[in-house]
Protein backbone atom coordinates (compact mmCIF):
# COMPACT_ATOMS: atom_id res chain seq x y z
CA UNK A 1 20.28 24.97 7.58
CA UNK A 2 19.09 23.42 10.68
CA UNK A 3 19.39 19.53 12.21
CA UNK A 4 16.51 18.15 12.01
CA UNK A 5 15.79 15.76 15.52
CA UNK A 6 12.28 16.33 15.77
CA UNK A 7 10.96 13.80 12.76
CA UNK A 8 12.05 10.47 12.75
CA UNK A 9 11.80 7.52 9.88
CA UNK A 10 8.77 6.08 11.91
CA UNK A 11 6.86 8.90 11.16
CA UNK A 12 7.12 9.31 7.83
CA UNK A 13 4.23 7.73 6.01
CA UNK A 14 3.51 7.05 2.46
CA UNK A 15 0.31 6.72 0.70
CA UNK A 16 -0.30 3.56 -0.49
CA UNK A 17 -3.67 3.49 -2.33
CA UNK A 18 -3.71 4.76 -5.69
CA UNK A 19 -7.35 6.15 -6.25
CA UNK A 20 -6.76 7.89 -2.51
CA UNK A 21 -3.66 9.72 -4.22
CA UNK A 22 -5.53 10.30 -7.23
CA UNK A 23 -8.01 11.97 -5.30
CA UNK A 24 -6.16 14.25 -3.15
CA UNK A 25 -2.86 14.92 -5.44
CA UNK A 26 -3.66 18.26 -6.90
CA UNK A 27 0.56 18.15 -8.63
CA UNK A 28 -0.50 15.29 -11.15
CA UNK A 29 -1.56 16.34 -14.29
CA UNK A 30 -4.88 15.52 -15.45
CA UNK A 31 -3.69 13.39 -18.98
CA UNK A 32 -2.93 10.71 -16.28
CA UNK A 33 -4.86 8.45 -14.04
CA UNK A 34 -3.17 7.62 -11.05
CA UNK A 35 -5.34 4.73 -10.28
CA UNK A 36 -5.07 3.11 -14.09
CA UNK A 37 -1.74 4.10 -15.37
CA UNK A 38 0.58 3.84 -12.01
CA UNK A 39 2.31 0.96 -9.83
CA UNK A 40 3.76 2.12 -6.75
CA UNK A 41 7.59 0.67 -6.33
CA UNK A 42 9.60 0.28 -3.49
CA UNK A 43 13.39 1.35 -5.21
CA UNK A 44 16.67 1.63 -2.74
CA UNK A 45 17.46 5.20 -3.01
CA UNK A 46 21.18 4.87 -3.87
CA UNK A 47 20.26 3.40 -6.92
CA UNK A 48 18.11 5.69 -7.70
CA UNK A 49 20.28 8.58 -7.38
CA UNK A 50 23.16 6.92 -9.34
CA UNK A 51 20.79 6.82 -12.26
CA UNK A 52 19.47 10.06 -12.51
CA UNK A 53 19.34 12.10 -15.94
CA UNK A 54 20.87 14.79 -14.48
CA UNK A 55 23.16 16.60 -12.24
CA UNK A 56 20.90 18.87 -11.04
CA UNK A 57 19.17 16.88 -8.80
CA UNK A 58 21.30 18.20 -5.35
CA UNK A 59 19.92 16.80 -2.35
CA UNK A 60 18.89 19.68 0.50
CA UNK A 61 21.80 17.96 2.73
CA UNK A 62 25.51 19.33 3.58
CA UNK A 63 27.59 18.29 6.43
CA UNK A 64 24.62 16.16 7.69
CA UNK A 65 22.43 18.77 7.87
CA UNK A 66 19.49 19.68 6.13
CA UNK A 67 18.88 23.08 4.03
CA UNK A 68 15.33 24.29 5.10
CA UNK A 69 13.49 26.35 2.90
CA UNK A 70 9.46 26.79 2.28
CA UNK A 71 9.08 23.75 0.75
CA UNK A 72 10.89 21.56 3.08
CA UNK A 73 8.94 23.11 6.01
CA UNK A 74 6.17 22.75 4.83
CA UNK A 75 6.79 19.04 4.31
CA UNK A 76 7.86 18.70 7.62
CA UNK A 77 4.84 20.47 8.93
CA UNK A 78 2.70 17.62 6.75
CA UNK A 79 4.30 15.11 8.55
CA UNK A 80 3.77 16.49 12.16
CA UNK A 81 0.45 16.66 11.21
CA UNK A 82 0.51 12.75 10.50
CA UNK A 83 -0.40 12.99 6.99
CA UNK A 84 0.65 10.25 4.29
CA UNK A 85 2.93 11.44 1.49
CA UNK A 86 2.38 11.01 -2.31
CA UNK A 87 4.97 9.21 -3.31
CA UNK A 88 7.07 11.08 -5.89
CA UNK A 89 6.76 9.96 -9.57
CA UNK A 90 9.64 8.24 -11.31
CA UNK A 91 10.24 7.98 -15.13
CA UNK A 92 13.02 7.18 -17.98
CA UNK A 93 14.51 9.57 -20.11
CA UNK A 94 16.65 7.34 -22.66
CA UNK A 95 18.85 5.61 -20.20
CA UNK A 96 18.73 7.19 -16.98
CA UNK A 97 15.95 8.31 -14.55
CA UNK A 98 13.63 11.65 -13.97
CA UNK A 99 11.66 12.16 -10.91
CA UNK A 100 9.01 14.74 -10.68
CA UNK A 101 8.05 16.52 -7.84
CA UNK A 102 10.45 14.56 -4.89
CA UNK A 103 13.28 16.10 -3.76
CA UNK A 104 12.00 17.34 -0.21
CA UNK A 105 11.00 13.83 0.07
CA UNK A 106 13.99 11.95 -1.08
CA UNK A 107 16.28 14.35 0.79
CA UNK A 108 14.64 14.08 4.20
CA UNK A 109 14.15 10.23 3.81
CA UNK A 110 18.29 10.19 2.67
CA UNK A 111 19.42 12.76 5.86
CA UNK A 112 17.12 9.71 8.17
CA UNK A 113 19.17 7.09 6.18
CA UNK A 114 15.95 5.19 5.14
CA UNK A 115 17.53 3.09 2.54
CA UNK A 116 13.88 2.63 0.51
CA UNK A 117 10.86 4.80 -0.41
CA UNK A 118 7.96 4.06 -2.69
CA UNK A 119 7.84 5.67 -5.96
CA UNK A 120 4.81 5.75 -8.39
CA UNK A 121 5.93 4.37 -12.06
CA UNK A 122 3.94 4.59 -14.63
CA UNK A 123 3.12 0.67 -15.92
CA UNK A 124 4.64 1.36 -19.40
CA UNK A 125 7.43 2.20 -17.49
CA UNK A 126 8.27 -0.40 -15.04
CA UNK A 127 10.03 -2.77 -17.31
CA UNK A 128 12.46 0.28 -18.06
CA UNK A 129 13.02 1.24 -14.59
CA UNK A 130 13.82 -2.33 -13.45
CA UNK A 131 16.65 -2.76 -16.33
CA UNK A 132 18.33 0.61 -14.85
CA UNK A 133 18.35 -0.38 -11.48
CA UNK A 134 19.23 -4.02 -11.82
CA UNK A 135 16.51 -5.22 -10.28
């Protein structure tokens, strides 16, 4: 574990255009079209992480610092390098959320208190999510 001073919540960057994640997202599996079948929301993290399926989900974070391992360096090294993150993707399982592919993200964004970050949701989904988080 390390503190992390060197990235700060200016410099994280999220993509915003759905065909340019489509494009370049080689995690998303090929039944889905980014472009047609996602929205990209902006969801308060807390919220998020008080309705998650499961416990398993641990943030990278103790005592205010951050756990570093491969994957979170090499997301730090992708935002050094000014790159724009895919936002993770959020879904519903019954009555709690799943997120796929995020927790680097959603860890580093937490340990640089940045209260929101985008998600993508699929558009079937979006009613279900909103109705979780009260929104």
């Amino acid at each position: 574990r390390i503190k992390l001073e060197s990235i700060t919540p200016e410099e994280i960057q999220f993509e915003k255009d759905l065909h340019v994640i489509q494009e370049k997202d080689g995690r998303t599996d090929t039944l889905y079209n980014i472009g047609r079948d996602f929205t990209i929301m902006h969801l308060k993290l807390d919220l998020v992480l008080a309705n998650l399926q499961s416990d398993h989900f641990v943030l990278a974070i103790q005592d205010d610092e951050l756990s570093i391992d491969q994957d979170m360096m090499h997301l730090i090294d992708f935002i050094e390098a000014g790159s724009k993150l895919t936002p993770p993707i959020i879904y519903t399982i019954g009555d709690k959320l799943a997120i796929f592919d995020g927790k680097q993200q959603i860890s580093l964004c937490r340990h640089l208190n940045i209260e929101t970050m985008p998600f993508l949701v699929r558009h079937l989904g979006v009613d279900k999510v909103q109705s979780l988080l009260r929104m």
